[in-house]
PDB file of N, CA and C in Angstrom:
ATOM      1  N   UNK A   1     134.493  50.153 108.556  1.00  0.00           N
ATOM      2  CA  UNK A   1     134.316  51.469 109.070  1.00  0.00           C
ATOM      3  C   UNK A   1     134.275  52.460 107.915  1.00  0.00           C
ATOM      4  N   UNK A   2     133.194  53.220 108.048  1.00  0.00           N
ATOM      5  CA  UNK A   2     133.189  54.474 106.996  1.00  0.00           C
ATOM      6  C   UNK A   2     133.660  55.834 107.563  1.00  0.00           C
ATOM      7  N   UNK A   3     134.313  55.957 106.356  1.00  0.00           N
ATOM      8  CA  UNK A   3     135.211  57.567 106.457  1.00  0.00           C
ATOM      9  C   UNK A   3     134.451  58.681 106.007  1.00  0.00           C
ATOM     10  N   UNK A   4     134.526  59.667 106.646  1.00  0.00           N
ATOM     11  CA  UNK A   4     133.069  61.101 106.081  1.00  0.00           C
ATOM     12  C   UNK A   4     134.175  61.510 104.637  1.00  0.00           C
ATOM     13  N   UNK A   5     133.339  61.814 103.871  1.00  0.00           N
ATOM     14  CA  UNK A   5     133.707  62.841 102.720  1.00  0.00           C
ATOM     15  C   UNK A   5     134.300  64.222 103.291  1.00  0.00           C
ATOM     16  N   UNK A   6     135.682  64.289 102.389  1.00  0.00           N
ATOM     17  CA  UNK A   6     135.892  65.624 102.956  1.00  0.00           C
ATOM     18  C   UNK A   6     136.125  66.186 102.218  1.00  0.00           C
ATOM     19  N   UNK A   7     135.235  67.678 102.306  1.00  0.00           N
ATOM     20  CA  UNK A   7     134.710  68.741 101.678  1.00  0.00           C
ATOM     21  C   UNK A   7     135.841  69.626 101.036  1.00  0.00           C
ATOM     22  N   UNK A   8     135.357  69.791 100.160  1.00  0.00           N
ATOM     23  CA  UNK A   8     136.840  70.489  99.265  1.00  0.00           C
ATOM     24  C   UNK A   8     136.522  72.061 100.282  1.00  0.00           C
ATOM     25  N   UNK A   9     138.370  72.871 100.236  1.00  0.00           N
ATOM     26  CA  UNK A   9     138.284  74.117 100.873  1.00  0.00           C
ATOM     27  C   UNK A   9     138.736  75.125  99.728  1.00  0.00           C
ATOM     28  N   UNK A  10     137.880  75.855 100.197  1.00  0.00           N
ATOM     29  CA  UNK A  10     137.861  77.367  99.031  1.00  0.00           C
ATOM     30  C   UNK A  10     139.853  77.540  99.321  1.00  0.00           C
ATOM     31  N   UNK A  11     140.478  77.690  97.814  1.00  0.00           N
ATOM     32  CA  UNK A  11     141.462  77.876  97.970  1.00  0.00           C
ATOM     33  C   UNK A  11     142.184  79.513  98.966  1.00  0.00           C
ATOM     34  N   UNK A  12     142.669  80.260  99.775  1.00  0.00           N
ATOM     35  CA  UNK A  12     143.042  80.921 100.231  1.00  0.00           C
ATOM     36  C   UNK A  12     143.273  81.775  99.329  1.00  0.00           C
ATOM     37  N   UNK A  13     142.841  83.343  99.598  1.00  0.00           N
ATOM     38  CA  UNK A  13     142.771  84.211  98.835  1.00  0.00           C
ATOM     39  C   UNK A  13     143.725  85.436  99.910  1.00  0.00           C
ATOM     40  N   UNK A  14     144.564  86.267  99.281  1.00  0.00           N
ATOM     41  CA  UNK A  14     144.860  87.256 100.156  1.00  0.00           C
ATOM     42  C   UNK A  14     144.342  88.871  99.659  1.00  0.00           C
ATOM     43  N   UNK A  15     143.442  88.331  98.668  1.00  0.00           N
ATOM     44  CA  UNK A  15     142.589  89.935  98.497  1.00  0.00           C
ATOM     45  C   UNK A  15     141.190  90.088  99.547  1.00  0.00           C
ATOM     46  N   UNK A  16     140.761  91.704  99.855  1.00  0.00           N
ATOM     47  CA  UNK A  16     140.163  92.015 100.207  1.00  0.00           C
ATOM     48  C   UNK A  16     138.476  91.281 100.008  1.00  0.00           C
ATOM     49  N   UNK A  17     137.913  90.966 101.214  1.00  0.00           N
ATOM     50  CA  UNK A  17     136.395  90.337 100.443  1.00  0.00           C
ATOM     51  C   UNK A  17     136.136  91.060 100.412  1.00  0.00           C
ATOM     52  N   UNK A  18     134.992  90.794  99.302  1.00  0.00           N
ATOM     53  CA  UNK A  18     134.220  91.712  98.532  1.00  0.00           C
ATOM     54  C   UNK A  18     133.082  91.896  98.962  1.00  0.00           C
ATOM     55  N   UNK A  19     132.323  93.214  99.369  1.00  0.00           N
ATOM     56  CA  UNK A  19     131.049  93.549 100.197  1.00  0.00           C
ATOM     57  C   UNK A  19     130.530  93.865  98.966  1.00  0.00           C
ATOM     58  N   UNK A  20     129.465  93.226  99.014  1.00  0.00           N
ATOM     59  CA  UNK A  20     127.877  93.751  98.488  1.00  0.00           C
ATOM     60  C   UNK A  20     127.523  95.332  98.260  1.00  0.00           C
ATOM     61  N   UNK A  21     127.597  95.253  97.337  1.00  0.00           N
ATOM     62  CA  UNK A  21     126.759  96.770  96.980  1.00  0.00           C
ATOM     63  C   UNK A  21     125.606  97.359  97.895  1.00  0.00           C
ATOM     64  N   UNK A  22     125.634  98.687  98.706  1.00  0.00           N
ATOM     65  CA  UNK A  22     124.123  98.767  99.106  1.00  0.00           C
ATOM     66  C   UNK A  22     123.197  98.791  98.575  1.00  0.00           C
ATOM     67  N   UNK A  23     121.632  98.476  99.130  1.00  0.00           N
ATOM     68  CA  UNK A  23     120.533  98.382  98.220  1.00  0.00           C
ATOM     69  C   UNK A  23     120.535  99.245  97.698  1.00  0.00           C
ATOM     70  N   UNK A  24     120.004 100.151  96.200  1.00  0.00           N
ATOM     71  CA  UNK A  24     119.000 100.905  96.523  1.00  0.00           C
ATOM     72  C   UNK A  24     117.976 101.455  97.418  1.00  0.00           C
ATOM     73  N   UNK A  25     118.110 102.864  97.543  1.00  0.00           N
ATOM     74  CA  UNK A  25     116.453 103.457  98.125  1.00  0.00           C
ATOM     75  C   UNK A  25     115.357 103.254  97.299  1.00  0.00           C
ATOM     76  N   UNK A  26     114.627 102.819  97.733  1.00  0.00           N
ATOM     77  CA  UNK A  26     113.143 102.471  97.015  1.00  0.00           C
ATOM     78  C   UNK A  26     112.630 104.131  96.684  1.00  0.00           C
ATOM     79  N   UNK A  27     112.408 104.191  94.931  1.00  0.00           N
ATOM     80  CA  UNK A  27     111.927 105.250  94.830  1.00  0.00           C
ATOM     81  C   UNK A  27     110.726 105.537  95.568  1.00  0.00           C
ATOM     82  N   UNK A  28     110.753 107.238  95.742  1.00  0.00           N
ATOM     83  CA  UNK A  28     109.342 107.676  96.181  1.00  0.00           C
ATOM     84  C   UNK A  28     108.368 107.411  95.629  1.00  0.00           C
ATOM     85  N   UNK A  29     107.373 107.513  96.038  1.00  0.00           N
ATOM     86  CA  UNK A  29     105.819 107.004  95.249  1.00  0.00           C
ATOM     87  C   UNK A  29     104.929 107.768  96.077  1.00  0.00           C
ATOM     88  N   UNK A  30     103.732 108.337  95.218  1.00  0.00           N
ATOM     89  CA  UNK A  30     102.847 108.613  95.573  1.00  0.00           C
ATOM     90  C   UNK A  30     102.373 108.372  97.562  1.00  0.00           C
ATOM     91  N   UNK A  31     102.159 108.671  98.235  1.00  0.00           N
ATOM     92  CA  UNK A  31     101.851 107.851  99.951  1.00  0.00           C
ATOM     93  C   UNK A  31     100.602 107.922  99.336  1.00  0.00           C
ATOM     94  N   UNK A  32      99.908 106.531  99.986  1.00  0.00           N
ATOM     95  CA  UNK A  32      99.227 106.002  99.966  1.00  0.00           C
ATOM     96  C   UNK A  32      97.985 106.524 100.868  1.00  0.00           C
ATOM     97  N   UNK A  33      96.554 106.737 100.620  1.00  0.00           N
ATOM     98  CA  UNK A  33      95.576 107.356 101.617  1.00  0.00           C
ATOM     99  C   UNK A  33      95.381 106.667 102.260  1.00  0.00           C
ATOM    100  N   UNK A  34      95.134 107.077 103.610  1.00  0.00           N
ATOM    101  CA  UNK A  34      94.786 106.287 104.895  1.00  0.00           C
ATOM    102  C   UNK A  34      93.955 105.363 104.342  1.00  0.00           C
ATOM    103  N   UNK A  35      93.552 104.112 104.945  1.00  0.00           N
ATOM    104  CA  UNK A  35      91.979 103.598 104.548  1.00  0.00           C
ATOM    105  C   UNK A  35      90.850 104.121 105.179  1.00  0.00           C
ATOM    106  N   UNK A  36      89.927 104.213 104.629  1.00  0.00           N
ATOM    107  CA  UNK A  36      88.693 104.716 104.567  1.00  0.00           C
ATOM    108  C   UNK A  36      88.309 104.228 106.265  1.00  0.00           C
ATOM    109  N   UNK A  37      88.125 104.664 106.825  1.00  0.00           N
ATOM    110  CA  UNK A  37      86.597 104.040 107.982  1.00  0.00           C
ATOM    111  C   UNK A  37      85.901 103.196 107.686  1.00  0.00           C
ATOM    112  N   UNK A  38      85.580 102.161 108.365  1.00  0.00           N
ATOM    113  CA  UNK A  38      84.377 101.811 107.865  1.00  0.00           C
ATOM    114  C   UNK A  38      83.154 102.493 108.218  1.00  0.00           C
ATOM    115  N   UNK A  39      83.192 102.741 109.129  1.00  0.00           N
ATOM    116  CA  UNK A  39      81.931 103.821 109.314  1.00  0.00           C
ATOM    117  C   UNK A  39      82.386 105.166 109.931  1.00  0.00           C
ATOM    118  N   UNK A  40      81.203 106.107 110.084  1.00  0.00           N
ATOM    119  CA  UNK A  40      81.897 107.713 110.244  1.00  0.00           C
ATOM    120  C   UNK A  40      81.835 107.446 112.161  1.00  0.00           C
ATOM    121  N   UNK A  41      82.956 108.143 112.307  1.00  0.00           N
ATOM    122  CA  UNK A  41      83.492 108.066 113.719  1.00  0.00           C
ATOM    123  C   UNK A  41      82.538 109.009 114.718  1.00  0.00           C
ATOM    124  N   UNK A  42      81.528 109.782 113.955  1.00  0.00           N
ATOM    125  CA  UNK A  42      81.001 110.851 115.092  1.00  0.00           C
ATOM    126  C   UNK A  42      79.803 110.753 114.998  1.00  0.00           C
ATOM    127  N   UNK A  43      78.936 111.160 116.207  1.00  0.00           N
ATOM    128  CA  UNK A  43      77.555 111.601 115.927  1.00  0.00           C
ATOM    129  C   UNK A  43      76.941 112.542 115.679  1.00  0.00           C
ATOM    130  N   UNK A  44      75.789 112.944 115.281  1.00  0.00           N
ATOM    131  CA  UNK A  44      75.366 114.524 114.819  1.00  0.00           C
ATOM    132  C   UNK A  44      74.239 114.450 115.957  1.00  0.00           C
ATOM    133  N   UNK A  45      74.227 115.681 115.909  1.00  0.00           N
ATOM    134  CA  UNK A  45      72.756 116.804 116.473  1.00  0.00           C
ATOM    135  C   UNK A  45      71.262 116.080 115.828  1.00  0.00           C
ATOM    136  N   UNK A  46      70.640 116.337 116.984  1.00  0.00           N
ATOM    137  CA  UNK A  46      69.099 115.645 116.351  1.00  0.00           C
ATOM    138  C   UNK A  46      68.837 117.203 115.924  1.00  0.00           C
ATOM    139  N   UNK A  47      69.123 118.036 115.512  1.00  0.00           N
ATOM    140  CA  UNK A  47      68.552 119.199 114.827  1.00  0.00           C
ATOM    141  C   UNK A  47      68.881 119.055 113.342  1.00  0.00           C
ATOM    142  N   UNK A  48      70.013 118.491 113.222  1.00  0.00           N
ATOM    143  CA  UNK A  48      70.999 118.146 111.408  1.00  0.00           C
ATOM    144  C   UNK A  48      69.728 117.437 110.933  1.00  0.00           C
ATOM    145  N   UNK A  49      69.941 118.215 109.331  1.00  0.00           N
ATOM    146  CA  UNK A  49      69.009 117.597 108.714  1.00  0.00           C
ATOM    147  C   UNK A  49      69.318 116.353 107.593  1.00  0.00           C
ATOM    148  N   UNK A  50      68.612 115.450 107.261  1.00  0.00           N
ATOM    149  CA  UNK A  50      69.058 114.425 106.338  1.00  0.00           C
ATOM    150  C   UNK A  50      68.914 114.630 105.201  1.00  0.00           C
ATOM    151  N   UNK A  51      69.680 114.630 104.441  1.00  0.00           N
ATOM    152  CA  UNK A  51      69.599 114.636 102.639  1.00  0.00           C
ATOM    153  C   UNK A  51      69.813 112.972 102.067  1.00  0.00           C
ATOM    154  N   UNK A  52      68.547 112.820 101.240  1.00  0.00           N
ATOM    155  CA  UNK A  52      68.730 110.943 100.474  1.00  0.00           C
ATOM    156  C   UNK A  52      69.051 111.439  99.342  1.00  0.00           C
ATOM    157  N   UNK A  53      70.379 110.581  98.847  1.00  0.00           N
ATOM    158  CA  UNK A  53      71.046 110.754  97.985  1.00  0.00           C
ATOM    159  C   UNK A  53      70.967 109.552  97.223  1.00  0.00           C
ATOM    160  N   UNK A  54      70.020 108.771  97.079  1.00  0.00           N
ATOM    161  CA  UNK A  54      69.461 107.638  96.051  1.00  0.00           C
ATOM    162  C   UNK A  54      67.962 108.177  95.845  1.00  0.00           C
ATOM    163  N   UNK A  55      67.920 107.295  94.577  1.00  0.00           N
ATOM    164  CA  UNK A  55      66.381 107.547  93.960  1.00  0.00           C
ATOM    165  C   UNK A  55      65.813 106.572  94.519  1.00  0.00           C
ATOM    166  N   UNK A  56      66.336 105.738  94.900  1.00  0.00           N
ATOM    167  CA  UNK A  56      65.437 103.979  95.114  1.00  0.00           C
ATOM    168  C   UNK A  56      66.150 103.243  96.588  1.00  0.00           C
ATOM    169  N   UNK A  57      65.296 102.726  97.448  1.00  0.00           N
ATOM    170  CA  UNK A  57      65.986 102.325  98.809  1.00  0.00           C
ATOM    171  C   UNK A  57      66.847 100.777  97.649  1.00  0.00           C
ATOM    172  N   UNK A  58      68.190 101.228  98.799  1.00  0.00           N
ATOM    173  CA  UNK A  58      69.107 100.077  98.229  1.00  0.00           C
ATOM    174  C   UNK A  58      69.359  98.744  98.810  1.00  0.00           C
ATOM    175  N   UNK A  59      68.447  99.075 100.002  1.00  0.00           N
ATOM    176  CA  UNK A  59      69.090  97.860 100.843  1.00  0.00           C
ATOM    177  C   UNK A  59      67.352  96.604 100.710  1.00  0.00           C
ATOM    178  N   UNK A  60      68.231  95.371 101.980  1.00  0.00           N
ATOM    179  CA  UNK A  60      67.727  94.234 101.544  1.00  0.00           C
ATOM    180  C   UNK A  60      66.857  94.072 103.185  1.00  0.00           C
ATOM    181  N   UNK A  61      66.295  93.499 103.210  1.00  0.00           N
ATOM    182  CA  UNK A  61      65.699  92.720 104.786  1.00  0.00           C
ATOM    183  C   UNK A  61      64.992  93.714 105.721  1.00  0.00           C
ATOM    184  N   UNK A  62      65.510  93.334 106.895  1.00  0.00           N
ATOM    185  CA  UNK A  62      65.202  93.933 107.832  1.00  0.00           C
ATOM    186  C   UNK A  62      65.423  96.254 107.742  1.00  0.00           C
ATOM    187  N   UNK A  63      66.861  95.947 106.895  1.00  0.00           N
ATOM    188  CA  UNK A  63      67.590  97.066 106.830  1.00  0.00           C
ATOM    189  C   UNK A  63      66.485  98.117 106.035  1.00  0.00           C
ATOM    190  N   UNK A  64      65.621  97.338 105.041  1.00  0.00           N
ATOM    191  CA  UNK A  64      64.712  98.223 103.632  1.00  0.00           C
ATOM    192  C   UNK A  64      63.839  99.337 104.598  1.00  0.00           C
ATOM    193  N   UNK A  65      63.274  98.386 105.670  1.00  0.00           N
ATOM    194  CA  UNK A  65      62.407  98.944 106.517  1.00  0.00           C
ATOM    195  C   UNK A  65      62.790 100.301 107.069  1.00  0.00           C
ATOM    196  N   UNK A  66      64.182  99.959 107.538  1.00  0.00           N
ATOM    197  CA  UNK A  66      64.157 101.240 108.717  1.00  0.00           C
ATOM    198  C   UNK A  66      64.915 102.092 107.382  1.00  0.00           C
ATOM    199  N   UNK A  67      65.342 101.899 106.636  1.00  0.00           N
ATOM    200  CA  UNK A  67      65.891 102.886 105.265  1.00  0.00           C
ATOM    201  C   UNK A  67      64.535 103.825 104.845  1.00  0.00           C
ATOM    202  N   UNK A  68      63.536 103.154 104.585  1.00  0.00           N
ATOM    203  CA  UNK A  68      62.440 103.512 103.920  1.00  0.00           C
ATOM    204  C   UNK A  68      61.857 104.350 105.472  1.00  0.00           C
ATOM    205  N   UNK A  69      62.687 104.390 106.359  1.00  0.00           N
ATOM    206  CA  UNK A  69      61.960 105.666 107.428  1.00  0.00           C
ATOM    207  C   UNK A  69      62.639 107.137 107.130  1.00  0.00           C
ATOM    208  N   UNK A  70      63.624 107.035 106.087  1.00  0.00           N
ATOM    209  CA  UNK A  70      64.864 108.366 105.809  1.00  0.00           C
ATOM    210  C   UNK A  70      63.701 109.090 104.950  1.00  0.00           C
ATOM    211  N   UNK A  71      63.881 110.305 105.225  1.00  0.00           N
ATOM    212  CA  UNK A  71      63.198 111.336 104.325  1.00  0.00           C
ATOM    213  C   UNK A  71      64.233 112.366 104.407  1.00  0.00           C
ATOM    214  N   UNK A  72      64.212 112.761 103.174  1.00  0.00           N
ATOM    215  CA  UNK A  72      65.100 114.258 102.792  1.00  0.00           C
ATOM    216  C   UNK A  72      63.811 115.557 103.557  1.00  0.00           C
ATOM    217  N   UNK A  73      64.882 116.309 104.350  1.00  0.00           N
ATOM    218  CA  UNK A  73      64.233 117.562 105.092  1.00  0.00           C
ATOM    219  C   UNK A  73      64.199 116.975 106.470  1.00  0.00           C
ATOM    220  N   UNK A  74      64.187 115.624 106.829  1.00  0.00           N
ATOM    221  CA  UNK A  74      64.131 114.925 108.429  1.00  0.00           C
ATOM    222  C   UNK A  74      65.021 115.641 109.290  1.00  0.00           C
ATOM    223  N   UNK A  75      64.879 115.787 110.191  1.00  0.00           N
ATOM    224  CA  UNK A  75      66.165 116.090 111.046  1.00  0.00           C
ATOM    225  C   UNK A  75      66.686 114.068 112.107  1.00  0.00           C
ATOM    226  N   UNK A  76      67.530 114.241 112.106  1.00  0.00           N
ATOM    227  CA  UNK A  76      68.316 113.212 112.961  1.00  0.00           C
ATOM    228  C   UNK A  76      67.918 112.777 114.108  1.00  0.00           C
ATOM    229  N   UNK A  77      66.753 113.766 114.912  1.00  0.00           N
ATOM    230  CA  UNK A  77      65.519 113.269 115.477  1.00  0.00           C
ATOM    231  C   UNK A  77      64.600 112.849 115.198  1.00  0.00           C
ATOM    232  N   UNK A  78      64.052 112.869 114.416  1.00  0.00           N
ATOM    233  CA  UNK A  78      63.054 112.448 113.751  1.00  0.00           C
ATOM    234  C   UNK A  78      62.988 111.255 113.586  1.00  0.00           C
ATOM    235  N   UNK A  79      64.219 110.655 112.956  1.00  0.00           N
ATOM    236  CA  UNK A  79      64.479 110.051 112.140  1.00  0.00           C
ATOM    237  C   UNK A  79      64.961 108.324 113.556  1.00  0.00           C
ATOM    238  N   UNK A  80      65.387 108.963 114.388  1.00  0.00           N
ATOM    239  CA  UNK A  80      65.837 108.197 115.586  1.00  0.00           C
ATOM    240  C   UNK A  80      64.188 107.893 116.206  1.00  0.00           C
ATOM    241  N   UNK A  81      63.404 108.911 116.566  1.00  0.00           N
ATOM    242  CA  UNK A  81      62.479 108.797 116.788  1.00  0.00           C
ATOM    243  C   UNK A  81      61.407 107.426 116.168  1.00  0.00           C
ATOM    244  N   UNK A  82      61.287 107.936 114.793  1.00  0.00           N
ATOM    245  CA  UNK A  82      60.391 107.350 113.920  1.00  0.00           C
ATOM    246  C   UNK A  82      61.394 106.049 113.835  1.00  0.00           C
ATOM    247  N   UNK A  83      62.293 105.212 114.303  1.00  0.00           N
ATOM    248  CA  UNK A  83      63.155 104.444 114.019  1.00  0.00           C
ATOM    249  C   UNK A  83      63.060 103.583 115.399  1.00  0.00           C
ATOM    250  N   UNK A  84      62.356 104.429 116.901  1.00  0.00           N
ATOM    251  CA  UNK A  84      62.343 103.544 117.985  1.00  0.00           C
ATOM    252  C   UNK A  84      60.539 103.197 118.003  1.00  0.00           C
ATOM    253  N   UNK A  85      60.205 104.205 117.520  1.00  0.00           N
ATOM    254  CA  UNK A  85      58.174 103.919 117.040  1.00  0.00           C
ATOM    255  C   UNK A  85      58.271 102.680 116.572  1.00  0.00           C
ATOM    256  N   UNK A  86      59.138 102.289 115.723  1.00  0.00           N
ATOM    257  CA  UNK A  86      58.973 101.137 114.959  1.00  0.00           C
ATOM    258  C   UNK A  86      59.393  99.860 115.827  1.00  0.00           C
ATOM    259  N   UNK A  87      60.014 100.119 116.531  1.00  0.00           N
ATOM    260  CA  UNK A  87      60.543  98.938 117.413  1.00  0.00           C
ATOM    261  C   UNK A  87      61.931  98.337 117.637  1.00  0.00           C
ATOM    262  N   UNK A  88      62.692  99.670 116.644  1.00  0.00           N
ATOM    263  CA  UNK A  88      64.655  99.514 117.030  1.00  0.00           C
ATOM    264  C   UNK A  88      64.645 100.094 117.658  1.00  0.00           C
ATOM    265  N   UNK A  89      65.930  99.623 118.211  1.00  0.00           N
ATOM    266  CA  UNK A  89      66.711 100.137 119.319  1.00  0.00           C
ATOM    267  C   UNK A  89      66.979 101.629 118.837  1.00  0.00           C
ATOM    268  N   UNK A  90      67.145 102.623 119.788  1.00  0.00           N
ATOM    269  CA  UNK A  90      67.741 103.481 119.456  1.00  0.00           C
ATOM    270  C   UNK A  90      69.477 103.511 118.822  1.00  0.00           C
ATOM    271  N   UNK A  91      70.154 102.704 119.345  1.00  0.00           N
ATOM    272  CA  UNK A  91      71.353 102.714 119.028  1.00  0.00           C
ATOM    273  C   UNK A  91      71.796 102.062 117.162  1.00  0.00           C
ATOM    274  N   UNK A  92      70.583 101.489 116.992  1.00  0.00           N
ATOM    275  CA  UNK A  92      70.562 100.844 115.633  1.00  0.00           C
ATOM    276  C   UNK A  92      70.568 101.469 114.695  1.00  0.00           C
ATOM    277  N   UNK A  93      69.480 102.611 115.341  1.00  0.00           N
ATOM    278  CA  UNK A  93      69.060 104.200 114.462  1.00  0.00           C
ATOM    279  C   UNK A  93      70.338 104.971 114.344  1.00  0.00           C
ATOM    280  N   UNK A  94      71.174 104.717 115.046  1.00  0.00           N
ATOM    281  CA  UNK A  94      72.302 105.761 114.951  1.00  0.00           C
ATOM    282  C   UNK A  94      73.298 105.130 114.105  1.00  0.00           C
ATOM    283  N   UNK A  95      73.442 103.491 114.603  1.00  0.00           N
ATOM    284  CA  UNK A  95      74.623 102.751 113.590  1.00  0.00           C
ATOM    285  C   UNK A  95      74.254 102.828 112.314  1.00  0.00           C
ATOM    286  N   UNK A  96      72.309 102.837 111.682  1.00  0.00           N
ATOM    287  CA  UNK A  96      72.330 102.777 110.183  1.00  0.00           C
ATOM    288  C   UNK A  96      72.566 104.114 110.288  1.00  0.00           C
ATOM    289  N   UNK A  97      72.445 105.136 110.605  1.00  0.00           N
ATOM    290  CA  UNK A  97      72.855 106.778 110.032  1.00  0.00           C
ATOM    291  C   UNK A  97      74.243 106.605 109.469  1.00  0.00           C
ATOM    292  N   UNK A  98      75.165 106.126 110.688  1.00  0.00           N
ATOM    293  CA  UNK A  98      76.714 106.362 110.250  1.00  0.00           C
ATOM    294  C   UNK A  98      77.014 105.189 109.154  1.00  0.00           C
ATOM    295  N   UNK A  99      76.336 104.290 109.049  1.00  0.00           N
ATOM    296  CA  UNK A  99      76.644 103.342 107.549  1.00  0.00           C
ATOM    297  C   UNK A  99      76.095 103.903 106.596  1.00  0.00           C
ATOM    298  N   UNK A 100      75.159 104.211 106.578  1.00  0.00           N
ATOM    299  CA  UNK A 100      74.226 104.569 105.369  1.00  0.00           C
ATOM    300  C   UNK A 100      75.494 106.069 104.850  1.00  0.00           C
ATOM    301  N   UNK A 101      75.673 107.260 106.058  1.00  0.00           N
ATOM    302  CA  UNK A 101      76.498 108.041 105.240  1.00  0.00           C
ATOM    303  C   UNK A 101      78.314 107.719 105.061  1.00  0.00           C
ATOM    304  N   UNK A 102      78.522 106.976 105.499  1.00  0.00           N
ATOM    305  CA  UNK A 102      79.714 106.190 104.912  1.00  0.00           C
ATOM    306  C   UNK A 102      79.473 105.494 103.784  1.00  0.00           C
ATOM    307  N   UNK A 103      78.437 105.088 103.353  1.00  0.00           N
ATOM    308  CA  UNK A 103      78.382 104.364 102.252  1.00  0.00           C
ATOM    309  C   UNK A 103      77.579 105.275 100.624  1.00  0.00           C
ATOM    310  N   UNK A 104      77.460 106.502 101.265  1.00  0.00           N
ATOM    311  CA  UNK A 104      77.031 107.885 100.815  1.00  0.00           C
ATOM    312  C   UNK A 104      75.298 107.166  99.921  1.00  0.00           C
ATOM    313  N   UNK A 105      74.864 107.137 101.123  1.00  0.00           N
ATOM    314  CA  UNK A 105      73.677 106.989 100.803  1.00  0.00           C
ATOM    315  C   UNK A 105      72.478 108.212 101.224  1.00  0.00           C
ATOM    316  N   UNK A 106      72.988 108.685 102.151  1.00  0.00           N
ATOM    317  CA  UNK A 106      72.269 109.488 102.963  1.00  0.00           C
ATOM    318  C   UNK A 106      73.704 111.273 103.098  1.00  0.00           C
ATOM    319  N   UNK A 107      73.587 112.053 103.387  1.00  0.00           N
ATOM    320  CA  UNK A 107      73.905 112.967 103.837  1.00  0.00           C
ATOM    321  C   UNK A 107      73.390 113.660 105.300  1.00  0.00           C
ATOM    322  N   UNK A 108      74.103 114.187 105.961  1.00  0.00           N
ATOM    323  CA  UNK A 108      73.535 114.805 107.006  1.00  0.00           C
ATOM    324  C   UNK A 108      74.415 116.193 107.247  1.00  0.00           C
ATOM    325  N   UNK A 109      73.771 117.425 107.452  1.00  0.00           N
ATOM    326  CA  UNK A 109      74.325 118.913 107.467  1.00  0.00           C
ATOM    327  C   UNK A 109      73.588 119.508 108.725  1.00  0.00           C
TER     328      UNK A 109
END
């Protein structure tokens, strides 16, 4: 028959235990900026006009096409317009507006 090991006992102390120091407060720091959007939360007026804020269309594919419909002086109708002529959806016309000026490619005032 086997006998368990028995565990040595912390000798008996009659002083006070000893508590832990509180943490530190974590110094202040700078707060941190919200994160960005990924895209802008609102829509504009088909009267707002578009400002292109690149020299050269930046994008790739399908996207070059309806980019290369942006003209500086357009208004946001126009631009929706000349964007369903082509054969998008209207709603596509509106999602590249709010990427394109989240990604400050475009302006609109």
């Amino acid at each position: 028959m086997k006998t368990a090991k028995k565990r040595p006992v912390a000798p008996a102390t009659t002083e006070a235990p000893v508590t832990p120091a509180p943490a530190e407060a974590p110094v202040a720091t700078e707060a941190k900026p919200a994160p960005k959007a990924r895209y802008a939360k609102y829509e504009w007026k088909d009267e707002q006009v578009i400002t292109v804020l690149v020299a050269s269309n930046p994008k790739r594919g399908k996207s070059q096409a309806r980019f290369g419909l942006h003209k500086t002086g357009q208004t946001v109708g126009d631009y929706v317009k000349a964007s369903v002529d082509a054969g998008n959806p209207r709603m596509l016309a509106r999602a590249d507006l709010r990427w394109d000026v989240a990604h400050g490619l475009i302006s609109i005032a």
